[in-house]
C-alpha atoms as a PDB file:
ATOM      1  CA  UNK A   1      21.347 -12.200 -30.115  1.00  0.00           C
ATOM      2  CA  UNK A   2      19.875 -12.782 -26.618  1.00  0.00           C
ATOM      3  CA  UNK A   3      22.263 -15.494 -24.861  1.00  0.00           C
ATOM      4  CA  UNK A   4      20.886 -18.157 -22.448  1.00  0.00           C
ATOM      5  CA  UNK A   5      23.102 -21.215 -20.128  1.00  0.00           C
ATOM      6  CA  UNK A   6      22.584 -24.621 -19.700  1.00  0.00           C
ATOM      7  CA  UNK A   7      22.314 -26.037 -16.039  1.00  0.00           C
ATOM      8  CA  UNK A   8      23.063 -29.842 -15.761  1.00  0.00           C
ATOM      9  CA  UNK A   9      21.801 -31.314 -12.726  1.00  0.00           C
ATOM     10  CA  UNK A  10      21.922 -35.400 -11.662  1.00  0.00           C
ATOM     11  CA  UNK A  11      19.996 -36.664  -9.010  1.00  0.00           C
ATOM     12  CA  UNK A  12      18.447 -39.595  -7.622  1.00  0.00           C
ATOM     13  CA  UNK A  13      15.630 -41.377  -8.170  1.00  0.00           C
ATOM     14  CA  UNK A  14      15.434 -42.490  -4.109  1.00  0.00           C
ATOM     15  CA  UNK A  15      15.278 -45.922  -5.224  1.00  0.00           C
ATOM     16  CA  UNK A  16      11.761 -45.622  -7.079  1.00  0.00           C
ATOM     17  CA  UNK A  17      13.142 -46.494 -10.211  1.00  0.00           C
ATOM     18  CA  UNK A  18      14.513 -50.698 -11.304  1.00  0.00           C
ATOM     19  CA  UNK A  19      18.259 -50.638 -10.770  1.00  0.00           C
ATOM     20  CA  UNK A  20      19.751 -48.560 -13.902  1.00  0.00           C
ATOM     21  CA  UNK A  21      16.721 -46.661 -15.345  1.00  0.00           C
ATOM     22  CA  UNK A  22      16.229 -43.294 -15.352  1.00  0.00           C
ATOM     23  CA  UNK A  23      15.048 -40.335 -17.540  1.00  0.00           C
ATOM     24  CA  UNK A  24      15.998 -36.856 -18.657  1.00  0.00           C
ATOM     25  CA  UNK A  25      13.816 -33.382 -18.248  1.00  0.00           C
ATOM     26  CA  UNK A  26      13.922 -30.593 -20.068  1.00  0.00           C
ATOM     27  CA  UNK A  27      12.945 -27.898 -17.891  1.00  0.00           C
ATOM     28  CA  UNK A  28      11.562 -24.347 -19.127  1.00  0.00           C
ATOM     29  CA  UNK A  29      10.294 -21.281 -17.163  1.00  0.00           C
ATOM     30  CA  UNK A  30       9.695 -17.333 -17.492  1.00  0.00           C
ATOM     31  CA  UNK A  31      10.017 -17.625 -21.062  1.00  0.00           C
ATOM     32  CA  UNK A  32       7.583 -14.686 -21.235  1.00  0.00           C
ATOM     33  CA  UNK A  33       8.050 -15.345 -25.271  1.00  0.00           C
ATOM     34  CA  UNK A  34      11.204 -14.368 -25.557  1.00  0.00           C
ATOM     35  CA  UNK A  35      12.942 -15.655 -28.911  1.00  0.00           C
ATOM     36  CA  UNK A  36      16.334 -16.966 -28.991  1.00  0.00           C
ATOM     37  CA  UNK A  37      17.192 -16.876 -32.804  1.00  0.00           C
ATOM     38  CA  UNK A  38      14.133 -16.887 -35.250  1.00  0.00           C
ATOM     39  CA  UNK A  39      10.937 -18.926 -34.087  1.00  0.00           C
ATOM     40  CA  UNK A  40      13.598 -19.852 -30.708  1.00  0.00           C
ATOM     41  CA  UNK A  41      15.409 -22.395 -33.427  1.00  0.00           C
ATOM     42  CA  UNK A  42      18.510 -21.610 -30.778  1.00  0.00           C
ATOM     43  CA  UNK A  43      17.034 -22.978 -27.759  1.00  0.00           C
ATOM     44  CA  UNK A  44      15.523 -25.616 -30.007  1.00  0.00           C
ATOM     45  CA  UNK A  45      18.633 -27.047 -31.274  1.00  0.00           C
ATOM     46  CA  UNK A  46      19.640 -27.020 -27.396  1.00  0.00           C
ATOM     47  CA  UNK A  47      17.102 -29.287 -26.151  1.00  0.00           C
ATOM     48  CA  UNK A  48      17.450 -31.642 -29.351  1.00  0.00           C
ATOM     49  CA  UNK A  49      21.167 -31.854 -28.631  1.00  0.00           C
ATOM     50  CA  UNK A  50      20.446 -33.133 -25.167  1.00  0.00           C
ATOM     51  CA  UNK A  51      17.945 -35.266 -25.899  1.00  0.00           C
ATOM     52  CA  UNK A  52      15.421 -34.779 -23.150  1.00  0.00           C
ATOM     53  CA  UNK A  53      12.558 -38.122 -22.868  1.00  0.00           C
ATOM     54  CA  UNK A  54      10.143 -35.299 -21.119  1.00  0.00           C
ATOM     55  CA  UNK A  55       9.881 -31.495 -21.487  1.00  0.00           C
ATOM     56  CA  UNK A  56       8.362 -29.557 -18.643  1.00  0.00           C
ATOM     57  CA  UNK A  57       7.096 -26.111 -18.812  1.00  0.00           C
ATOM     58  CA  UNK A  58       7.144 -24.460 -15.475  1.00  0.00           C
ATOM     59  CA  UNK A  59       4.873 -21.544 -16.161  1.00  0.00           C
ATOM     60  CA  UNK A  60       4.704 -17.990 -17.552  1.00  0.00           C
ATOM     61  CA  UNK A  61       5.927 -19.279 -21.218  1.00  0.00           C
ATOM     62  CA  UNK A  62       3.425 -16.091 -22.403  1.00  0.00           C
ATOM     63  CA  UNK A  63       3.085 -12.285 -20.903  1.00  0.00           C
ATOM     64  CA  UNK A  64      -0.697 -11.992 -19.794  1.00  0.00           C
ATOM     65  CA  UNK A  65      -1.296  -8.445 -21.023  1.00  0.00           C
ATOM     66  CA  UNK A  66      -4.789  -6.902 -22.477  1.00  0.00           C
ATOM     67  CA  UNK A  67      -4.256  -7.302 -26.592  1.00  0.00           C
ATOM     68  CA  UNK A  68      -1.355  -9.727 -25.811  1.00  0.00           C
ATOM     69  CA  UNK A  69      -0.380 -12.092 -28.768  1.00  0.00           C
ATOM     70  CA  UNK A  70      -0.262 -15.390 -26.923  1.00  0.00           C
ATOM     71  CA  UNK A  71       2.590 -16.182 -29.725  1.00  0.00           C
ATOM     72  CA  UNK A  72       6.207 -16.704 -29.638  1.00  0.00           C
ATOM     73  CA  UNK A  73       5.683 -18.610 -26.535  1.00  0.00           C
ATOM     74  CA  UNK A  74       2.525 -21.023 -27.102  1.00  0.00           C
ATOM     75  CA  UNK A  75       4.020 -21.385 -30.985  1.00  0.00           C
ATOM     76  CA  UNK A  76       7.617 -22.445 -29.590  1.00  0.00           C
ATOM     77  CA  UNK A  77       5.947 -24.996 -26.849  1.00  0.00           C
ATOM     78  CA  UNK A  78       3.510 -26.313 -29.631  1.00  0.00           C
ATOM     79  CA  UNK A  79       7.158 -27.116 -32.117  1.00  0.00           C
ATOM     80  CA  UNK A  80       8.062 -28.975 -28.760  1.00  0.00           C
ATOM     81  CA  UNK A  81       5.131 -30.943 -29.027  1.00  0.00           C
ATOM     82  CA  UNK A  82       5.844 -32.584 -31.882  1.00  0.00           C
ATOM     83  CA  UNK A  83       8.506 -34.133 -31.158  1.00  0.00           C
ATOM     84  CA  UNK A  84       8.521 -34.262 -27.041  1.00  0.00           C
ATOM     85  CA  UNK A  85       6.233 -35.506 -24.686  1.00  0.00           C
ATOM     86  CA  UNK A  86       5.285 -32.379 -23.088  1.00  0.00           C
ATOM     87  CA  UNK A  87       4.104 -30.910 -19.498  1.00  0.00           C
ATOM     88  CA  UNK A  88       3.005 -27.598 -18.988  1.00  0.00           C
ATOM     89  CA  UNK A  89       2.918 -26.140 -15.115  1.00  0.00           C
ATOM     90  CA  UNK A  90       0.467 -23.008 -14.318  1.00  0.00           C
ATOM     91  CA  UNK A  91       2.528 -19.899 -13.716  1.00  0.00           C
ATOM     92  CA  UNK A  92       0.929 -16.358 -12.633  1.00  0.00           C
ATOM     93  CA  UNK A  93       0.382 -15.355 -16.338  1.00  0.00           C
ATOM     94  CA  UNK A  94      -1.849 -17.831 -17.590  1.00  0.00           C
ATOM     95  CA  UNK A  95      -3.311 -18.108 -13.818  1.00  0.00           C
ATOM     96  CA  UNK A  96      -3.835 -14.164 -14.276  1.00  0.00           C
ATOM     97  CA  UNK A  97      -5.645 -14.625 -18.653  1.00  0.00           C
ATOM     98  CA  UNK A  98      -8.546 -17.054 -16.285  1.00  0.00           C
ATOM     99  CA  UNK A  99      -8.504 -14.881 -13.194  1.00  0.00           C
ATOM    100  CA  UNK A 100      -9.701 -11.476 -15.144  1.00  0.00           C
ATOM    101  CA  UNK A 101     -11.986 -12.121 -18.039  1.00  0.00           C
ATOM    102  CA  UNK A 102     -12.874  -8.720 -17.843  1.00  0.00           C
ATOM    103  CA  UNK A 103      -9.417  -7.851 -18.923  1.00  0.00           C
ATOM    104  CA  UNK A 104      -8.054 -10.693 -21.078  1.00  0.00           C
ATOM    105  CA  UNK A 105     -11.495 -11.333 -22.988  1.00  0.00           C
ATOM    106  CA  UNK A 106     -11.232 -15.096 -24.133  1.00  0.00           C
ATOM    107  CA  UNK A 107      -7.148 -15.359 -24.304  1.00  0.00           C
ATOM    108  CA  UNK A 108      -7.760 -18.464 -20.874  1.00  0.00           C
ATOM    109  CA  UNK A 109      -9.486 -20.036 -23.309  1.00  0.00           C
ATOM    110  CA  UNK A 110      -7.260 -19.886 -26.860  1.00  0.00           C
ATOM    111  CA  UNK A 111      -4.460 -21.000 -24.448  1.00  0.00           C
ATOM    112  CA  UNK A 112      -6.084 -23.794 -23.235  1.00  0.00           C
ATOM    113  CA  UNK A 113      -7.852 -24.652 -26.782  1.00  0.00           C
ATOM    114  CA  UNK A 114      -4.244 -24.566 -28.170  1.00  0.00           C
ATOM    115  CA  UNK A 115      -2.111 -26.670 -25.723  1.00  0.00           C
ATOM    116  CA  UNK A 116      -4.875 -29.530 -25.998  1.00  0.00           C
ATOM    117  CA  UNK A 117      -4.665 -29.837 -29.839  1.00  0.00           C
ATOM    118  CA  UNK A 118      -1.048 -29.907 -29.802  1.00  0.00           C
ATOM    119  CA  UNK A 119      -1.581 -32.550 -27.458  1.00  0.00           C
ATOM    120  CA  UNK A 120       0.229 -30.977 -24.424  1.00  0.00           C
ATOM    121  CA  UNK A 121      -1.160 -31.981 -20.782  1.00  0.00           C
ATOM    122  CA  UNK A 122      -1.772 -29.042 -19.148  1.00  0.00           C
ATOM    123  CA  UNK A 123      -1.996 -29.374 -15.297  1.00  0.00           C
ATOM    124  CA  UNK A 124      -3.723 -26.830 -13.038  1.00  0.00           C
ATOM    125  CA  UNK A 125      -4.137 -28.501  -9.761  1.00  0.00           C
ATOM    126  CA  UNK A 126      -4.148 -31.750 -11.494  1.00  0.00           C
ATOM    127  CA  UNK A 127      -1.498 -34.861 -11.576  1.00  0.00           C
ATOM    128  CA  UNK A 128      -0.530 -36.933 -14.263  1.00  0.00           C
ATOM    129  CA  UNK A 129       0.934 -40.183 -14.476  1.00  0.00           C
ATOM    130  CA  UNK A 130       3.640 -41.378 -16.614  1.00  0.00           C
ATOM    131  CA  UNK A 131       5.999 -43.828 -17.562  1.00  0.00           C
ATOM    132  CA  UNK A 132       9.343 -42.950 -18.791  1.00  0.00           C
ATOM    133  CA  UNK A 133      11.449 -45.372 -19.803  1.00  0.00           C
ATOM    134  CA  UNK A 134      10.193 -48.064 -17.249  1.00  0.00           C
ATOM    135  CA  UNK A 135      10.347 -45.226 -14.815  1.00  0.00           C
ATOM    136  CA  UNK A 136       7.066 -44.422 -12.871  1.00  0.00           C
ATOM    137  CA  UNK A 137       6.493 -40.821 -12.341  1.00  0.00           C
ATOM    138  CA  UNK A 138       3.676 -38.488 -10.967  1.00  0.00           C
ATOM    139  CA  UNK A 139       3.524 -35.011 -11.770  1.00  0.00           C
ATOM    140  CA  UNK A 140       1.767 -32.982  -9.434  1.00  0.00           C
ATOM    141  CA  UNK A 141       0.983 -29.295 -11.447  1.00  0.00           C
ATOM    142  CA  UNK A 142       0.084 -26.973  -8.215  1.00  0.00           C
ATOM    143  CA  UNK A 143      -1.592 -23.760  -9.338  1.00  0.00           C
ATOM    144  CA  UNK A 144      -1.431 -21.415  -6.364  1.00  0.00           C
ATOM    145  CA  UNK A 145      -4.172 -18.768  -5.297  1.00  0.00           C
ATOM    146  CA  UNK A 146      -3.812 -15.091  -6.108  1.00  0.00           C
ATOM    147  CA  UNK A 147      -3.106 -14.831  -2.566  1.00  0.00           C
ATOM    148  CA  UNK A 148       0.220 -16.406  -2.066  1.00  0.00           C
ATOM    149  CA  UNK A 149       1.664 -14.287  -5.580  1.00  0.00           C
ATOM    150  CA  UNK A 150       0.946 -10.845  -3.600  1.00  0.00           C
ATOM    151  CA  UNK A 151       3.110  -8.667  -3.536  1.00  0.00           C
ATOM    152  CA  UNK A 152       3.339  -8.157   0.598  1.00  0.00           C
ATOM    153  CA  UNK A 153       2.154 -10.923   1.135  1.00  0.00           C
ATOM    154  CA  UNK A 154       4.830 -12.776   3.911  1.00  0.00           C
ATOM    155  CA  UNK A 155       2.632 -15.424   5.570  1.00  0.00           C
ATOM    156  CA  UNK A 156       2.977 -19.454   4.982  1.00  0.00           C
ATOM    157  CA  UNK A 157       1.386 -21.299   2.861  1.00  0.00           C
ATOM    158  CA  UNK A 158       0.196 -24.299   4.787  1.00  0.00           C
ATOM    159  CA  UNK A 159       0.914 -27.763   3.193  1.00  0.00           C
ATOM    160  CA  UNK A 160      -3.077 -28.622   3.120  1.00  0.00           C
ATOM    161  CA  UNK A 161      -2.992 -26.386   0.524  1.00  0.00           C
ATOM    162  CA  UNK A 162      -1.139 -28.372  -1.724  1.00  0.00           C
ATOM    163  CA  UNK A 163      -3.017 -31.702   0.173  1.00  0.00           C
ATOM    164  CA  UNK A 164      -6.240 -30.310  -0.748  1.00  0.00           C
ATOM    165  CA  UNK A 165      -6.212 -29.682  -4.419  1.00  0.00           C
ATOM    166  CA  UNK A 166      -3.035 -32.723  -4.962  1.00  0.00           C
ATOM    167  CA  UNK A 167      -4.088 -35.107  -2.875  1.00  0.00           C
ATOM    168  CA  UNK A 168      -0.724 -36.774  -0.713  1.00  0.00           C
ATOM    169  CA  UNK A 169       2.160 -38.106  -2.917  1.00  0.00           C
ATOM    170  CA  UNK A 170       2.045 -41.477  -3.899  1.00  0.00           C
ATOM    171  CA  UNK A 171       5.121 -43.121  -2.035  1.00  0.00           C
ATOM    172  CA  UNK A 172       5.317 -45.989  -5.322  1.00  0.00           C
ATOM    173  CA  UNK A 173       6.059 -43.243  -7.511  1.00  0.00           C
ATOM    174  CA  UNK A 174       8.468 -40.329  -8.781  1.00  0.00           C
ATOM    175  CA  UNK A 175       6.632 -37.373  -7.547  1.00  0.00           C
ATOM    176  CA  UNK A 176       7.841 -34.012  -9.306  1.00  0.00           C
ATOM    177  CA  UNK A 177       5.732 -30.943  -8.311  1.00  0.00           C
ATOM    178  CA  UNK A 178       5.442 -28.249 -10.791  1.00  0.00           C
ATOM    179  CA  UNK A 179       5.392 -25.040  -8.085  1.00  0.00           C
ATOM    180  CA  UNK A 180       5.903 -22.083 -10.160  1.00  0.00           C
ATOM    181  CA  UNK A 181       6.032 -19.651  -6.753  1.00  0.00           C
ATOM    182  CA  UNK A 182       9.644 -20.827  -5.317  1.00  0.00           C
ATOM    183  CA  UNK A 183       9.472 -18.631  -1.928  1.00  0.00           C
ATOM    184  CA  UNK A 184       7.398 -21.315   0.177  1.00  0.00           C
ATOM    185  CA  UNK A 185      10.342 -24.388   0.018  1.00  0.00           C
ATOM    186  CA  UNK A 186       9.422 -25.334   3.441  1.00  0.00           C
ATOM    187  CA  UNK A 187       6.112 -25.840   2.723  1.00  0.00           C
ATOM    188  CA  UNK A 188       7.046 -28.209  -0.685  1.00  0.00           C
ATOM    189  CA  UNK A 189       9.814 -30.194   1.157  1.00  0.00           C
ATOM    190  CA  UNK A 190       7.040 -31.304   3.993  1.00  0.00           C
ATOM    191  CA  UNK A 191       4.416 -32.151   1.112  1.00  0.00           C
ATOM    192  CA  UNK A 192       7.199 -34.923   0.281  1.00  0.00           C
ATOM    193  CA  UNK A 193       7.546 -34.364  -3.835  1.00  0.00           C
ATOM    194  CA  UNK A 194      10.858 -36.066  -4.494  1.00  0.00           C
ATOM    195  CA  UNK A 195      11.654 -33.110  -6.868  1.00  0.00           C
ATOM    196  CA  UNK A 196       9.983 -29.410  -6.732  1.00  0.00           C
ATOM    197  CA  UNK A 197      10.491 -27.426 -10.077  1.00  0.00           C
ATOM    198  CA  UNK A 198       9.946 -23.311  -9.866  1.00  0.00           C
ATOM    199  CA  UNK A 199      10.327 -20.482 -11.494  1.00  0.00           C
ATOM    200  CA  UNK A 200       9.055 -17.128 -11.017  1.00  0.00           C
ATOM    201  CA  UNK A 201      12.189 -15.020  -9.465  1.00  0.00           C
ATOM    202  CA  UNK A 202      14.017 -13.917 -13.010  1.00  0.00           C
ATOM    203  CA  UNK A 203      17.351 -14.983 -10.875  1.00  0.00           C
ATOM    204  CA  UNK A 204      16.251 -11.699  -8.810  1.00  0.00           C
ATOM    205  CA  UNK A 205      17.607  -9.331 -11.588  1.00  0.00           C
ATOM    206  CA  UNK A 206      21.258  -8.932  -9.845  1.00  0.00           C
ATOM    207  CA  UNK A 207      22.581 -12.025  -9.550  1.00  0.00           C
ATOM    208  CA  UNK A 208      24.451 -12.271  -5.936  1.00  0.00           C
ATOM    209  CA  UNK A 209      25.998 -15.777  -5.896  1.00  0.00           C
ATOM    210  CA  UNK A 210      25.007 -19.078  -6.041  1.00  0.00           C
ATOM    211  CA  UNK A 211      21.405 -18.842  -5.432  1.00  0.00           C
ATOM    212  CA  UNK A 212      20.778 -14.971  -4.075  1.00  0.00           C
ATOM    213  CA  UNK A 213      19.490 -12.214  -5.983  1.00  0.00           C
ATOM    214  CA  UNK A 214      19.018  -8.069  -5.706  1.00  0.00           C
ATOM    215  CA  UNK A 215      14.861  -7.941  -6.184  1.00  0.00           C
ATOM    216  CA  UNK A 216      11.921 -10.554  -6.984  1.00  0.00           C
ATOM    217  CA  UNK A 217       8.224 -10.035  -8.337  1.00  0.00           C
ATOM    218  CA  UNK A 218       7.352  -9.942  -4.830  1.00  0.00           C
ATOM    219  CA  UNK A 219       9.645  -7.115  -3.715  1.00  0.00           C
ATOM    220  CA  UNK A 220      11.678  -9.321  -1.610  1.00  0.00           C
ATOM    221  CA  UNK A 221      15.324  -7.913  -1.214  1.00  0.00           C
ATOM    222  CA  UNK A 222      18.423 -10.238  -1.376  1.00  0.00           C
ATOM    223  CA  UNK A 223      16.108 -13.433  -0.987  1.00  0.00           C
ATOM    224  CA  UNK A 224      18.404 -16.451  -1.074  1.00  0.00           C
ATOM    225  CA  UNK A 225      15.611 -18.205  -3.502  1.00  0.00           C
ATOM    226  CA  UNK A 226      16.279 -17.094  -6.892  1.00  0.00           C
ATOM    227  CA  UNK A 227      17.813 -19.586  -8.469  1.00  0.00           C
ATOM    228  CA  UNK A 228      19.752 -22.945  -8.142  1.00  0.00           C
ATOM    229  CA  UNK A 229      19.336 -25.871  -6.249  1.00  0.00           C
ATOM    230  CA  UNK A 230      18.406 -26.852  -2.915  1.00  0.00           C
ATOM    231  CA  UNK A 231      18.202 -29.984  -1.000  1.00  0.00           C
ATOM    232  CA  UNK A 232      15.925 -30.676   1.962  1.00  0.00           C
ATOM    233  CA  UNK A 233      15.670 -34.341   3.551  1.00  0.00           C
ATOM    234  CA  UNK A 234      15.196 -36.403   0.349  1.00  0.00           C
ATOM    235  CA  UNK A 235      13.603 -33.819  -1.602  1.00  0.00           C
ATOM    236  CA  UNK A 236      14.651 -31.486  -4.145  1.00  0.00           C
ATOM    237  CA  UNK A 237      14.035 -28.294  -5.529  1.00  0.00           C
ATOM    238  CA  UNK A 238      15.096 -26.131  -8.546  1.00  0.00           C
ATOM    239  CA  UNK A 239      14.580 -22.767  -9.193  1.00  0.00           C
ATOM    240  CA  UNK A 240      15.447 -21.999 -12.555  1.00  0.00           C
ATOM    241  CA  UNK A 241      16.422 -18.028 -13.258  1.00  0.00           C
ATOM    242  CA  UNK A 242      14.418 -18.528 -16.215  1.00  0.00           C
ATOM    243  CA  UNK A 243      14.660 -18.433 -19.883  1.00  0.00           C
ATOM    244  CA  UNK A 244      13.110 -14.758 -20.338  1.00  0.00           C
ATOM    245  CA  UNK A 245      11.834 -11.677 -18.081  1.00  0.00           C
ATOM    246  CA  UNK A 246       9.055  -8.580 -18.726  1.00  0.00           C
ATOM    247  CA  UNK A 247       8.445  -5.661 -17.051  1.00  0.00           C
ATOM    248  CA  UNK A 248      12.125  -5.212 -15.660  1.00  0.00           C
ATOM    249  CA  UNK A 249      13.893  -6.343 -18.430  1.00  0.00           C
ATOM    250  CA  UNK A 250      17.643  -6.180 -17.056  1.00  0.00           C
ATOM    251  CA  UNK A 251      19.604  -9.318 -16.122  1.00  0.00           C
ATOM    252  CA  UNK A 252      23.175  -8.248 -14.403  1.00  0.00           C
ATOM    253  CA  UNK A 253      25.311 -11.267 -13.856  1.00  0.00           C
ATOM    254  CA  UNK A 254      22.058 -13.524 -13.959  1.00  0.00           C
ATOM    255  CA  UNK A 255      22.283 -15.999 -17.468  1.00  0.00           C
ATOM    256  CA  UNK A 256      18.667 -16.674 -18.925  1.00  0.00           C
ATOM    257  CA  UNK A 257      18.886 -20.126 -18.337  1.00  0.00           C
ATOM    258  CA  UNK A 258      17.569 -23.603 -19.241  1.00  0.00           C
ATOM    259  CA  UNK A 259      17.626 -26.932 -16.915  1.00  0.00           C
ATOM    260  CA  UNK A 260      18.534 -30.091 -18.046  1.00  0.00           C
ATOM    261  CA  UNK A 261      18.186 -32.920 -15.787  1.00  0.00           C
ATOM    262  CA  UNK A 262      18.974 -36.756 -15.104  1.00  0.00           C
ATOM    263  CA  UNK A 263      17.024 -38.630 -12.701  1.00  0.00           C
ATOM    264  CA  UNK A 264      18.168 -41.934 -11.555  1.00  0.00           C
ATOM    265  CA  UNK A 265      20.244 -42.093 -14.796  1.00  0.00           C
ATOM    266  CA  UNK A 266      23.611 -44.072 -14.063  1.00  0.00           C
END
């Protein structure tokens, strides 16, 4: 059976939350529907045991191929839904099923028609408020241009692009911005998110330490963004290696993994 790890992380809530509230987040990305046990009852029984008040999706939870089955992946978020309250972040697979019609027929659409009758909030370049457990929280779900997921592509991406389609964090609130590309941290630390959650990298394949890998999507070699996380000012970021892979499907001391994390919890 595929094997996945668990990455605890506690952090604060820089004093936006009443003295002793907080929440935990489940955090999944890259599951590319890869199944961990039959119908992913495994990584179910993992998030029950731990209890999360708020599951976030970070993107890619389905392969966007021509003829693809949008199943394990939309199925295994959908169980989620039932019982969680659940977020789902735009990766470069379901920003890829709108992007090219042409190729993926009406699948933009099934995935969309599905996440809103299981009552999931979908957010591409949308926020969402929330309240969890007398915590006030703004989601920000950034879903970047084709551009900025090129392969060569090396240039910044300039914080009015997040401005633009986000609008500016609101300073009474939690802000957590779902960023599924992780290379541009800069750029999320000056937008001023208290937490940034990505995906995308796979852990870079190779794992080589703490937060280095061998090769990303991008063909970037030993970047020191693949997984873990980082601090900048006040603001976070996690990069999660992810809970599956596709096209280069080899993980060398690099755990599928999924995030669980407190926020302002004492």
């Amino acid at each position: 059976m595929r094997k996945f790890t668990t990455t605890y992380y506690k952090l604060s809530s820089n004093g936006k939350f009443p003295e002793g509230n907080g929440f935990r987040l489940a955090f999944i990305s890259d599951l590319h529907n890869m199944e961990f046990g039959p119908d992913n009852t495994v990584l179910k029984a993992v998030i029950d045991e731990a209890a999360p008040d708020l599951v976030i999706i970070g993107g890619d939870q389905i392969v966007a191929k021509p003829g693809e089955n949008l199943d394990p992946g939309l199925s295994f978020a959908e169980r989620l839904a039932e019982e969680y309250q659940v977020i789902y972040g735009c990766g470069n697979h379901e920003y890829r099923l709108k992007l090219y019609p042409e190729q993926y027929s009406d699948l933009y659409e099934k995935l969309r028609e599905r996440l809103k009758k299981a009552g999931i909030c979908y957010l591409e370049n949308e926020t969402a408020d929330l309240t969890i457990s007398g915590c006030p929280v703004r989601i920000y779900g950034y879903a970047m241009d084709r551009t900025y997921y090129n392969r060569f592509y090396r240039g910044p991406l300039p914080v009015s692009e997040l401005t633009d389609h986000l609008g500016k964090p609101d300073p009474a609130r939690y802000g957590i911005l779902l960023a599924h590309h992780p290379a541009y941290r800069s750029s999320y630390a000056s937008y001023g998110a208290d937490l940034t959650l990505s995906g995308h990298y796979h852990g870079g394949v190779v794992g080589l330490g703490a937060h280095r890998g061998l090769v990303t999507p991008d063909f970037r070699l030993f970047s020191k963004n693949c997984r873990g996380l980082f601090l900048t000012g006040g603001t976070c970021q996690i990069i999660s290696a992810g809970t599956g892979e596709h096209t280069i499907p080899v993980r060398i001391w690099n755990r599928r993994e999924l995030i669980i994390t407190d926020i302002g919890k004492p």
